[in-house]
Protein backbone atom coordinates (compact mmCIF):
# COMPACT_ATOMS: atom_id res chain seq x y z
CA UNK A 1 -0.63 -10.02 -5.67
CA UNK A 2 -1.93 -6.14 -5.43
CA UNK A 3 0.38 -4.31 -3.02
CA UNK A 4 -0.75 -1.02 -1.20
CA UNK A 5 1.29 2.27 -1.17
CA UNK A 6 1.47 3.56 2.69
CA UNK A 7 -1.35 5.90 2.57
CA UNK A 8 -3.56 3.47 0.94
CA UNK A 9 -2.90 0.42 3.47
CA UNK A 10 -3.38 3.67 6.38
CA UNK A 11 -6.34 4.38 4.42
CA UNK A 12 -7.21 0.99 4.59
CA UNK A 13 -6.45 0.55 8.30
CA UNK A 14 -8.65 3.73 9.10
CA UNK A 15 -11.28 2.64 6.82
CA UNK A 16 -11.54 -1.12 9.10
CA UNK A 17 -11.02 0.53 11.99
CA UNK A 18 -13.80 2.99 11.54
CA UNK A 19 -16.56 -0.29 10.73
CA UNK A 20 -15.37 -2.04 13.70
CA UNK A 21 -15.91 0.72 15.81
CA UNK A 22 -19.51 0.08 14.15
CA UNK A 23 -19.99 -3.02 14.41
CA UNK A 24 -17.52 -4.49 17.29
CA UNK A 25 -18.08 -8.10 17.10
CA UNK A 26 -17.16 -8.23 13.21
CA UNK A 27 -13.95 -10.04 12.38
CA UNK A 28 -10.98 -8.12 11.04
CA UNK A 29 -10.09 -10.08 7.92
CA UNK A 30 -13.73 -9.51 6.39
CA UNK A 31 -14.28 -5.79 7.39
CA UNK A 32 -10.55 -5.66 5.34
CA UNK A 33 -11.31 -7.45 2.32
CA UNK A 34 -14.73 -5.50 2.20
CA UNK A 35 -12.97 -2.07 2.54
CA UNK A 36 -9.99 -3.09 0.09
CA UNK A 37 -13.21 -4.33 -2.13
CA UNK A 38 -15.10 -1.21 -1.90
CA UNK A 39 -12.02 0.72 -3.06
CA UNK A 40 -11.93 1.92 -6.84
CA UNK A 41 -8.43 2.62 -6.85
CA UNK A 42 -7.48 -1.05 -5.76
CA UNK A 43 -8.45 -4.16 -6.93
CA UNK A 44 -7.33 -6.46 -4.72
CA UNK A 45 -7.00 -9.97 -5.26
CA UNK A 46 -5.55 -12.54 -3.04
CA UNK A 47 -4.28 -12.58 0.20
CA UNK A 48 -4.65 -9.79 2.54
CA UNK A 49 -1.81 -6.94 3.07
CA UNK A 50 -0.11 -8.55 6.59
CA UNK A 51 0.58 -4.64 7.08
CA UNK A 52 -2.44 -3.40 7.54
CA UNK A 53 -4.08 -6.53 9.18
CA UNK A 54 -0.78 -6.30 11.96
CA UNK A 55 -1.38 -2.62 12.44
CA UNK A 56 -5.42 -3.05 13.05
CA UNK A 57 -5.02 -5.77 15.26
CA UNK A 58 -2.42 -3.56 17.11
CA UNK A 59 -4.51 -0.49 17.31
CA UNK A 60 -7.71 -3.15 18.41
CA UNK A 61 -4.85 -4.60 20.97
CA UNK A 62 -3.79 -1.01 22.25
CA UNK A 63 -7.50 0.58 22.52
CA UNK A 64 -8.03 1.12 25.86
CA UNK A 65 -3.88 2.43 26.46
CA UNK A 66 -5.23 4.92 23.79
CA UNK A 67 -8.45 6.33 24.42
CA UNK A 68 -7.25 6.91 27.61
CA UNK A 69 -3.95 9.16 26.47
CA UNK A 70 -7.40 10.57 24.10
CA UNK A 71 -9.25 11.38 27.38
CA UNK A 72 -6.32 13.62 28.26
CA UNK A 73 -6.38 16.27 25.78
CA UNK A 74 -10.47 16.00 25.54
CA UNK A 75 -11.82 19.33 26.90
CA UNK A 76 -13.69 19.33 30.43
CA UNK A 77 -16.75 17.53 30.75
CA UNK A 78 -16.27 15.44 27.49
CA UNK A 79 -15.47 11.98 27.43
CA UNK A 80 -14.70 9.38 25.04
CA UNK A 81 -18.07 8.13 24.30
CA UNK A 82 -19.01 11.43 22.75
CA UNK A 83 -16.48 11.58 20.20
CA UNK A 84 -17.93 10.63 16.68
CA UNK A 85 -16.40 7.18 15.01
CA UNK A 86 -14.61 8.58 12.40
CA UNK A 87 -12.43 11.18 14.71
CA UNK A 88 -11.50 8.23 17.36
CA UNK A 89 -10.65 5.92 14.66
CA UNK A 90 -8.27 8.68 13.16
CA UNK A 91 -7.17 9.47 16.33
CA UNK A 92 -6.36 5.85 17.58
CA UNK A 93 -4.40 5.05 14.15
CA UNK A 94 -2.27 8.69 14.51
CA UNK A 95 -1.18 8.20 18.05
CA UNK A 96 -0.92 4.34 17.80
CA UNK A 97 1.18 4.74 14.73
CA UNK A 98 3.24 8.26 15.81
CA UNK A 99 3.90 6.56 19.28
CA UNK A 100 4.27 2.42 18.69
CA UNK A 101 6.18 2.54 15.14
CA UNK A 102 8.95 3.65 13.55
CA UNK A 103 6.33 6.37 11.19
CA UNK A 104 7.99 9.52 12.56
CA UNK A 105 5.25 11.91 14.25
CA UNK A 106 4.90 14.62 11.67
CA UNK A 107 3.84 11.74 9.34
CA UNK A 108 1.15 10.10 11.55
CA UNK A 109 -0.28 13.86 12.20
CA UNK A 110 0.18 15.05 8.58
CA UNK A 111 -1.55 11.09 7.13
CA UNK A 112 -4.41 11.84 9.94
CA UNK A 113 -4.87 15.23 8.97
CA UNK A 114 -5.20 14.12 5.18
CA UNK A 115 -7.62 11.56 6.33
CA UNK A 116 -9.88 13.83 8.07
CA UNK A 117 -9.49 16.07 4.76
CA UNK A 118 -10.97 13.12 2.94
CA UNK A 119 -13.46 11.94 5.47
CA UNK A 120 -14.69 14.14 8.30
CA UNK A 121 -15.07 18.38 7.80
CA UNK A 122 -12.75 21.57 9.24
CA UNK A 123 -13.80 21.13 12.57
CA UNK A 124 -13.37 17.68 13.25
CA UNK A 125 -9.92 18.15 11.37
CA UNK A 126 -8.97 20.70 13.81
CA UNK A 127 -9.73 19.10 16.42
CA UNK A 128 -7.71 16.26 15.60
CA UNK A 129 -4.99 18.17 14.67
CA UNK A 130 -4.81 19.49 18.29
CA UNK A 131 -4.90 16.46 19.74
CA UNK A 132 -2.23 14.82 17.96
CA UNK A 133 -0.01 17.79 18.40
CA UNK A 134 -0.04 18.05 21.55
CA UNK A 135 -0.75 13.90 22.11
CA UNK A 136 2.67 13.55 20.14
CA UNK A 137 4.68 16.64 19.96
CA UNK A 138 5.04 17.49 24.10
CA UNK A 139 8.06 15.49 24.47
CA UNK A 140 9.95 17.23 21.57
């Protein structure tokens, strides 16, 4: 059995995320195996990484808890809905993980930032890097 390092299975998590905020209906477990499939740098055979399933289905669980702390920090007269796919899913993973886990903060904001690095451009990334600071570093 393949195992995933922890930015690959977040990678991974982001990745499912992202196509079921797509595509809604689809089922966890295939969206997975397609994005662990579609990977080069992991060839996956077997069962699927509990990990990453576990912290989907959390995220999925913990959706509406989140977008609404997201709704806080949006700027006036945005909402939710206008937020592109790829910046919500980031965000969603980041807070879930930085707030519901025992990944400390600076590592869900630092693995979010490199996400957005890979996935999303400056802007985006900035954005999401004020969000999570201030979504996960007021209490400190």
């Amino acid at each position: 059995m393949t195992t995933l390092n922890r930015h690959q299975a977040r990678q991974a998590a982001f990745q499912t995320l992202y196509s079921l905020g797509i595509n809604a209906d689809a089922d966890i477990d295939t969206v997975l195996r397609q994005v662990l499939s579609g990977d080069p740098e992991v060839l996956w055979e077997g069962d699927l990484p509990q990990d990453v399933v576990d912290l989907v289905s959390a995220v999925r669980d913990h959706q509406d808890e989140l977008d609404l702390q997201i709704s806080d920090y949006l700027a006036d007269g945005w909402t939710i809905d206008r937020l592109n796919v790829v910046d919500l899913a980031l965000l969603r993973l980041a807070l879930y993980e930085g707030q519901s886990t025992d990944t400390p903060k600076s590592v869900a904001i630092n693995e979010a930032l490199q996400l957005a690095h890979d996935f999303t451009n400056d802007d985006s990334r900035k954005f999401i890097n004020a969000v999570l600071n201030k979504a996960l570093t007021q209490d400190e």
